[in-house]
Protein backbone atom coordinates (compact mmCIF):
# COMPACT_ATOMS: atom_id res chain seq x y z
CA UNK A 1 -40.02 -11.82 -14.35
CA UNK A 2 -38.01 -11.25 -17.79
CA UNK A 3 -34.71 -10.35 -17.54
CA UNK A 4 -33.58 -7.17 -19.40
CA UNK A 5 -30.38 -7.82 -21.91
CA UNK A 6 -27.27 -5.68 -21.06
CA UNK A 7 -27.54 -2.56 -22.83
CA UNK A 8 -23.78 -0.89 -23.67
CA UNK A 9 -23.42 2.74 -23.15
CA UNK A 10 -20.52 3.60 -23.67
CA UNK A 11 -20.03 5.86 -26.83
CA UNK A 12 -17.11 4.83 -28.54
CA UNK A 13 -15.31 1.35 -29.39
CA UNK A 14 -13.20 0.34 -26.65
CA UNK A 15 -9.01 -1.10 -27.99
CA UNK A 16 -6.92 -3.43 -26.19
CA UNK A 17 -3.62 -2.19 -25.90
CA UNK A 18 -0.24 -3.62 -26.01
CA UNK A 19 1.16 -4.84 -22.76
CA UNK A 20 4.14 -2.17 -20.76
CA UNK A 21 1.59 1.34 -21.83
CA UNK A 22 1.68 3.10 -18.41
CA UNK A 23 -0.57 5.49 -16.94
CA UNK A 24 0.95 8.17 -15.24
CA UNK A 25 -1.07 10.17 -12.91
CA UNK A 26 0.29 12.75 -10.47
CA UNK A 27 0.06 10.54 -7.45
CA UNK A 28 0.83 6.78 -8.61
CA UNK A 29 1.00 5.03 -12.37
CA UNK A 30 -0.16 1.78 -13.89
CA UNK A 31 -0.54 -0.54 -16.66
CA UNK A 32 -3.40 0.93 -19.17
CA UNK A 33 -5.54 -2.24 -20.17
CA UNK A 34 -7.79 -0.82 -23.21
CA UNK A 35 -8.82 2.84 -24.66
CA UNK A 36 -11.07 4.29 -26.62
CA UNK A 37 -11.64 7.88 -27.84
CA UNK A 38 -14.08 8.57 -24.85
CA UNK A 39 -11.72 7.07 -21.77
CA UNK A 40 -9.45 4.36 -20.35
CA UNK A 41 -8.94 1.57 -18.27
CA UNK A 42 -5.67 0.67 -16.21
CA UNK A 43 -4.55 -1.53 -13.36
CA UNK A 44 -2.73 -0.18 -10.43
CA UNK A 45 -0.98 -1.75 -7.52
CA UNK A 46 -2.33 0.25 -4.36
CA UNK A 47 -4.84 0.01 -2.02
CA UNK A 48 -5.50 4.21 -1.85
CA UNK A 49 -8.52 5.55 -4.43
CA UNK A 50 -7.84 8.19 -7.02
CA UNK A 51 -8.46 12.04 -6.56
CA UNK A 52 -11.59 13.10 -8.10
CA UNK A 53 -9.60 14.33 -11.17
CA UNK A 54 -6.62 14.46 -12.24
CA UNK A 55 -5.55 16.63 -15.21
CA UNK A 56 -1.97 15.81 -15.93
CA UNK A 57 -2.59 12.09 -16.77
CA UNK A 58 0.68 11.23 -19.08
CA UNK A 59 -0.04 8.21 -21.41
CA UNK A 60 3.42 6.52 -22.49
CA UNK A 61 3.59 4.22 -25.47
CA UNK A 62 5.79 2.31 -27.55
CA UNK A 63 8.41 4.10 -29.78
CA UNK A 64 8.36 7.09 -27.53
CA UNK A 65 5.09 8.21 -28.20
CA UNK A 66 2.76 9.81 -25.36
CA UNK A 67 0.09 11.91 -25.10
CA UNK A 68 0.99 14.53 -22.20
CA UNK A 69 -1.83 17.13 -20.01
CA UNK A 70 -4.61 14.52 -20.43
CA UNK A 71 -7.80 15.49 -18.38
CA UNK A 72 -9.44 11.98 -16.89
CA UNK A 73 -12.16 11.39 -14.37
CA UNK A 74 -12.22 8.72 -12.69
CA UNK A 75 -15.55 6.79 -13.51
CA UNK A 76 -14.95 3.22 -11.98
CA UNK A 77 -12.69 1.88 -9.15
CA UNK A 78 -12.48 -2.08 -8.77
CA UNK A 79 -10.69 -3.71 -6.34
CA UNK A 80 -9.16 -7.83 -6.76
CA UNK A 81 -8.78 -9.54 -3.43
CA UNK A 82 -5.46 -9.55 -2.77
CA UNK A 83 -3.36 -13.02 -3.02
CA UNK A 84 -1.32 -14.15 0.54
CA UNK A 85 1.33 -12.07 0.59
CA UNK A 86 0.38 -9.57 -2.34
CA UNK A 87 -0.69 -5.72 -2.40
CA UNK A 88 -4.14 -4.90 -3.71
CA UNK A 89 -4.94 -4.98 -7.33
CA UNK A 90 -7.07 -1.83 -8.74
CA UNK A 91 -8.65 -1.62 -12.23
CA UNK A 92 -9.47 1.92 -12.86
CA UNK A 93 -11.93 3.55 -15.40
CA UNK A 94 -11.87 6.76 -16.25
CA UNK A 95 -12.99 8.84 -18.55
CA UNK A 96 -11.43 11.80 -20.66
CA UNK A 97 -12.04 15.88 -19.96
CA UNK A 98 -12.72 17.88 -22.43
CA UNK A 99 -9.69 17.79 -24.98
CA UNK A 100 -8.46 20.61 -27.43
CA UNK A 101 -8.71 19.62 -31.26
CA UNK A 102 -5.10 18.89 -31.32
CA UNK A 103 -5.16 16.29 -27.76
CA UNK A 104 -8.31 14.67 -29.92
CA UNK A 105 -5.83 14.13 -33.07
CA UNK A 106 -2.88 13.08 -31.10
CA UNK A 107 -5.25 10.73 -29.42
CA UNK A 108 -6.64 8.96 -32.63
CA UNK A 109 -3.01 8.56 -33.28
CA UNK A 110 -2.17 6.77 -29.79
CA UNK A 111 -4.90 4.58 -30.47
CA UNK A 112 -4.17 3.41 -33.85
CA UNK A 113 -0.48 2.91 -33.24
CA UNK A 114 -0.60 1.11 -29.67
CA UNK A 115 -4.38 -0.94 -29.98
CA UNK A 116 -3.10 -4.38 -31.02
């Protein structure tokens, strides 16, 4: 039987970011993990799943910049066994809406200024 290599699909190049960007969402917020012009990843502490979608995802950076009105959808939802004595971990995919010309600038921005 051969085995078939990993193929990647995402579409764009994925960017660590620098530890303390949050997430906001209207329901709970988290730490984002890496981004890319396509979508994001974050961790939450919580043990409830994410709405469908959520349009007013806030992303808050270093040197008070944020990108505000942000359509995401969630795409992946991974749960971490919680340690003894420790709330659930989540790590969170999602992927952007359709964004406006000026959201896509403001974007490239966010990335180049808070990827490390």
């Amino acid at each position: 039987m051969a085995i078939e290599r990993f193929r990647e699909r995402r579409c764009y190049r994925r960017y660590p970011v620098r530890d303390g960007i949050l997430v906001s969402t209207p329901s709970r917020a988290g730490e984002m993990l890496d981004i890319s012009m396509g979508g994001l990843s974050f961790r939450q502490v919580d043990s409830k799943e994410l709405p469908e979608d959520f349009e007013s995802a806030i992303l808050f950076g270093e040197d008070e910049l944020f990108l505000e009105d942000m359509p995401l959808k969630p795409v992946g939802d991974y749960t971490q066994e919680p340690l003894a004595g420790y709330r659930q971990i989540r790590k969170i995919g999602a992927r952007f809406g359709e964004l406006t010309k000026e959201q896509r600038e403001r974007l490239r921005d966010f990335i180049q200024v808070q990827s490390r």
